[in-house]
Protein backbone atom coordinates (compact mmCIF):
# COMPACT_ATOMS: atom_id res chain seq x y z
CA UNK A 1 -15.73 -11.72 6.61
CA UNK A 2 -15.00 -14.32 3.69
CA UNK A 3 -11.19 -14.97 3.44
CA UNK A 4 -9.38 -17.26 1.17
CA UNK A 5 -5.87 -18.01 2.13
CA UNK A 6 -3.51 -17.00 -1.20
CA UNK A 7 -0.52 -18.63 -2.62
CA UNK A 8 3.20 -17.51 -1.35
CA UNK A 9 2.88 -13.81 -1.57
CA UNK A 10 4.10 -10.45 -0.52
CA UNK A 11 3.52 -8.37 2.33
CA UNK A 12 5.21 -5.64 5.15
CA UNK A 13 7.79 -4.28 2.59
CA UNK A 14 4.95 -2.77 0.60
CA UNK A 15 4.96 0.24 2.94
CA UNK A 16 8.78 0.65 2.48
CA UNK A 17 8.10 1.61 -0.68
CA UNK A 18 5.51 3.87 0.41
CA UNK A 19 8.29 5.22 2.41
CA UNK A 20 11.02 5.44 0.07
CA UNK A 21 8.78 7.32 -2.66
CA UNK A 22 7.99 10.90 -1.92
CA UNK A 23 5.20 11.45 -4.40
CA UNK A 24 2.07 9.39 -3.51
CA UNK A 25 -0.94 8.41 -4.62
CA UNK A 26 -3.47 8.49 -1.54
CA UNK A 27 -6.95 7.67 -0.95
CA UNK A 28 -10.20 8.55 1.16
CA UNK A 29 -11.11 5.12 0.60
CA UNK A 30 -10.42 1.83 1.10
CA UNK A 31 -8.78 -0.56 -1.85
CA UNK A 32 -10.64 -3.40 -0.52
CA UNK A 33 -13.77 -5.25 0.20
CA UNK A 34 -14.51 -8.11 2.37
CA UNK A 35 -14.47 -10.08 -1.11
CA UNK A 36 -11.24 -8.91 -2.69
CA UNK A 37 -9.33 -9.53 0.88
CA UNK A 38 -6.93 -12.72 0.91
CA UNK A 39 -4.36 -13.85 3.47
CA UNK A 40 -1.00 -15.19 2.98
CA UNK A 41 1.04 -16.06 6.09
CA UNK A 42 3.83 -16.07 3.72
CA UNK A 43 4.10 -11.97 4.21
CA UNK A 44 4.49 -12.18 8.13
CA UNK A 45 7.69 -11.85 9.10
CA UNK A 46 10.55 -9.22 9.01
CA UNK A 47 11.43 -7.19 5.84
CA UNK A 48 14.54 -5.02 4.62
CA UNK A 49 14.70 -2.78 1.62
CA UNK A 50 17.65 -4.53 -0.23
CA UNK A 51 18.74 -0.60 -1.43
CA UNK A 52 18.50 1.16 1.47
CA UNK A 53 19.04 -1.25 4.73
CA UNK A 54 17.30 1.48 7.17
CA UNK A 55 13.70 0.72 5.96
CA UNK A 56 12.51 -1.94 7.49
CA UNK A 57 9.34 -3.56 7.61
CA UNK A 58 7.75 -6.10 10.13
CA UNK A 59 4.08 -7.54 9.21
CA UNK A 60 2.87 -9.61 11.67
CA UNK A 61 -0.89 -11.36 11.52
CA UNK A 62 -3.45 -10.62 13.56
CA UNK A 63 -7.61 -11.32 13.32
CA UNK A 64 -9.24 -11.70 9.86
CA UNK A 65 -6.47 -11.75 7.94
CA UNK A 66 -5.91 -7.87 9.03
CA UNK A 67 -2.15 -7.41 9.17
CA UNK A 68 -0.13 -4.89 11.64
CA UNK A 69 2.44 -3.35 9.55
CA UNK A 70 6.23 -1.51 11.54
CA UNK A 71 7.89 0.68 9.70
CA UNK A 72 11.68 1.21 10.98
CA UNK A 73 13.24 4.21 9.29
CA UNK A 74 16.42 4.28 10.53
CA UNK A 75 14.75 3.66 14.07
CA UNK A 76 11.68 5.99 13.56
CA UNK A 77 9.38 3.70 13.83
CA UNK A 78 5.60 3.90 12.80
CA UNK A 79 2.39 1.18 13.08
CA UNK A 80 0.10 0.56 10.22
CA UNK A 81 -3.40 -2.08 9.65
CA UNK A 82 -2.53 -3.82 6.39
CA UNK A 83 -4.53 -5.40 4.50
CA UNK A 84 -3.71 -7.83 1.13
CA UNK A 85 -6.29 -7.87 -1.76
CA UNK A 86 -6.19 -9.41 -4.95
CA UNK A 87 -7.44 -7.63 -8.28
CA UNK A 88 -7.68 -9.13 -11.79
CA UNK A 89 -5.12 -11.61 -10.54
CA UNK A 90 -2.70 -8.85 -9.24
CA UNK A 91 -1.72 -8.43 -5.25
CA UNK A 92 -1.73 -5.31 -3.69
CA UNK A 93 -1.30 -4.57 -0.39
CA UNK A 94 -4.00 -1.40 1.13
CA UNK A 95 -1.74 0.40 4.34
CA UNK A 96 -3.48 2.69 6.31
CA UNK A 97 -1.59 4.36 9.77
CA UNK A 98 -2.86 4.05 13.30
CA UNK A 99 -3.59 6.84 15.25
CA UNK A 100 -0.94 8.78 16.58
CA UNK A 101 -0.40 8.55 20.14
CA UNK A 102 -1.14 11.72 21.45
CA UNK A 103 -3.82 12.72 23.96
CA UNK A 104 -3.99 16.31 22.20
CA UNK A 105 -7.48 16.12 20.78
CA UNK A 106 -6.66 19.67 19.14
CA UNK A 107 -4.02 18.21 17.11
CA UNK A 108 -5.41 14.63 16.72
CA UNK A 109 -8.75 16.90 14.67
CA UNK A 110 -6.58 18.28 12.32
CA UNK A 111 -4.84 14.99 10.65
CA UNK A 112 -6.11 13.15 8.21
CA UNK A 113 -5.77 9.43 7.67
CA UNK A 114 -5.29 7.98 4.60
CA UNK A 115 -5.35 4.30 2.89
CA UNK A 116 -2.08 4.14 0.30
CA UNK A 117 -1.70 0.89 -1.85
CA UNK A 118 0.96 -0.86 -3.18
CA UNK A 119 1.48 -3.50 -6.20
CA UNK A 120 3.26 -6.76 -5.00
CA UNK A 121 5.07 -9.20 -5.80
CA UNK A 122 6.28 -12.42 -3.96
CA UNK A 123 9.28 -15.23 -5.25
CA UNK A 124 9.77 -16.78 -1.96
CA UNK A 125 11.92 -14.66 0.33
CA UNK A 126 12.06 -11.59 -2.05
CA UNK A 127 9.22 -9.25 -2.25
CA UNK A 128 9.32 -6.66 -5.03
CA UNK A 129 7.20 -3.80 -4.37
CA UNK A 130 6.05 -1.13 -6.50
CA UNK A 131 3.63 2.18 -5.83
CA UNK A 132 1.26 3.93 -8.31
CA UNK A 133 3.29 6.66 -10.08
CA UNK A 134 1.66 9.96 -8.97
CA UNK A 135 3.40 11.63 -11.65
CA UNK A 136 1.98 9.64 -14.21
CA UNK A 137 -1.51 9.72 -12.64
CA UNK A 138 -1.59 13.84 -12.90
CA UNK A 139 -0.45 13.67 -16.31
CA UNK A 140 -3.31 11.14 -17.81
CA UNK A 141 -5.84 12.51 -15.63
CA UNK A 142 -4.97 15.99 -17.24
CA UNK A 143 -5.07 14.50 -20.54
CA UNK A 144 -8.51 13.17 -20.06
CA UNK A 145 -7.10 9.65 -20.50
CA UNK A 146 -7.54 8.15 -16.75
CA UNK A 147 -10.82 9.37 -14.78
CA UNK A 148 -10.78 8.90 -11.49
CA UNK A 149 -12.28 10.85 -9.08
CA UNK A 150 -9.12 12.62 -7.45
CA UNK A 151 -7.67 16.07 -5.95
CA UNK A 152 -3.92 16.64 -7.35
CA UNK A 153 -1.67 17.57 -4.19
CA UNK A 154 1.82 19.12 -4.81
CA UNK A 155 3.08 16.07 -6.46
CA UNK A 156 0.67 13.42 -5.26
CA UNK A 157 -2.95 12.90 -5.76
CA UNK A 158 -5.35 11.97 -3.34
CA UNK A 159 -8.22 9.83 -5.02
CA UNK A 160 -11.70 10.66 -3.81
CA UNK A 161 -13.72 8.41 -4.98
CA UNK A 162 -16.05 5.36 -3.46
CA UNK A 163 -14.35 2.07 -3.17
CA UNK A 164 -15.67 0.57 -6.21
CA UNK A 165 -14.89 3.38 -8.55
CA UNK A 166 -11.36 2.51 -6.78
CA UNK A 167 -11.12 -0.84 -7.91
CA UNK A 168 -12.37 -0.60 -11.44
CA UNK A 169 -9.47 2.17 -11.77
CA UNK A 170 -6.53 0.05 -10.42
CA UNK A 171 -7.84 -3.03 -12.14
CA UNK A 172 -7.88 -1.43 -15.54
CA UNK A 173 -4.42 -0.50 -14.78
CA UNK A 174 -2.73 -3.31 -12.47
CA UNK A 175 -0.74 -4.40 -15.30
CA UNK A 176 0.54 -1.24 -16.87
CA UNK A 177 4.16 -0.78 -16.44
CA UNK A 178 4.12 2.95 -17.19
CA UNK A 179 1.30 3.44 -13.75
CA UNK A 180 3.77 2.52 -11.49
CA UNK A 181 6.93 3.08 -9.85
CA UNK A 182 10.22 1.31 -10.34
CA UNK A 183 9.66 -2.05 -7.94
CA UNK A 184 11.76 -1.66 -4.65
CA UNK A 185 13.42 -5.02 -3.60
CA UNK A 186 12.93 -6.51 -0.37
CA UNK A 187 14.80 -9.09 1.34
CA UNK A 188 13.17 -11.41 4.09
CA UNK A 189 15.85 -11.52 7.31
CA UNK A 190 13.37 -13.94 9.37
């Protein structure tokens, strides 16, 4: 796996914004490839939403530049694989949830996974993170102006299609103000 180690960057608190966002934009897929994956061991550490002090996000590091991502809502706490990518010179951070821990096979059959990905943005201990804006997503795609292959879903959109197609689509629109949310602020406390 080829990994190039980036400069001061952003990490865990990309979830919390995942979290504090109720419209999402989801994928089958992966964001990244072994070539568009980067490390920065500037994002490992401990993370609090400067807005809302209950989310709270640890990343820590572990093989291949694969991060492990904690979410603590107000002591709910969930475990993510992270991983950072860089696009047309723009971060993002690809967060996909571990298996629940439950030895009901039933149940287990009946969830699906998905990767979510968030825009980032590092200025030492201050991580500004920002989602894709569903809403706006559903309206371009119905107006023929964005195509990406997607299924609209009560207020989110899961996107459907291979990696590639993916990364051409976030690319083209990493630097569009309008495509994304309102960046969350996050404050490192270690």
């Amino acid at each position: 796996m080829k990994m190039r180690h980036a400069r001061p960057l952003v990490l865990a608190a990309a979830c919390a914004l995942a979290a504090t966002v109720g419209c999402y934009v989801q994928s089958l897929q992966p964001l990244y490839t072994d070539k568009t994956m980067i490390y920065s061991p500037d994002l490992v550490g401990t993370w609090v939403a400067k807005q809302d002090e209950e989310f709270v996000f640890t990343m820590s590091d572990t093989t291949r530049g694969m991060y492990t991502l904690v979410s603590d809502e107000g002591g709910s706490t969930a475990r993510f694989q992270a991983v950072l990518l860089e696009l047309g010179g723009v971060r993002f951070l690809d967060i996909y949830p571990e298996a629940p821990e439950t030895v009901n096979t039933f149940y287990q059959d009946h969830l699906l996974r998905v990767h979510s990905f968030v825009r980032l943005e590092q200025d030492a201990d201050t991580l500004w993170v920002s989602d894709f804006d569903a809403e706006w997503l559903q309206n371009a795609a119905q107006k023929g102006k964005v195509r990406v292959s997607n299924i609209p879903m009560d207020g989110a959109m899961l996107l459907t299609g291979p990696t590639g197609e993916l990364q051409a689509f976030v690319q083209k629109y990493a630097k569009t103000p309008a495509a994304f949310t309102e960046p969350a602020k996050f404050v490192r406390t270690n």
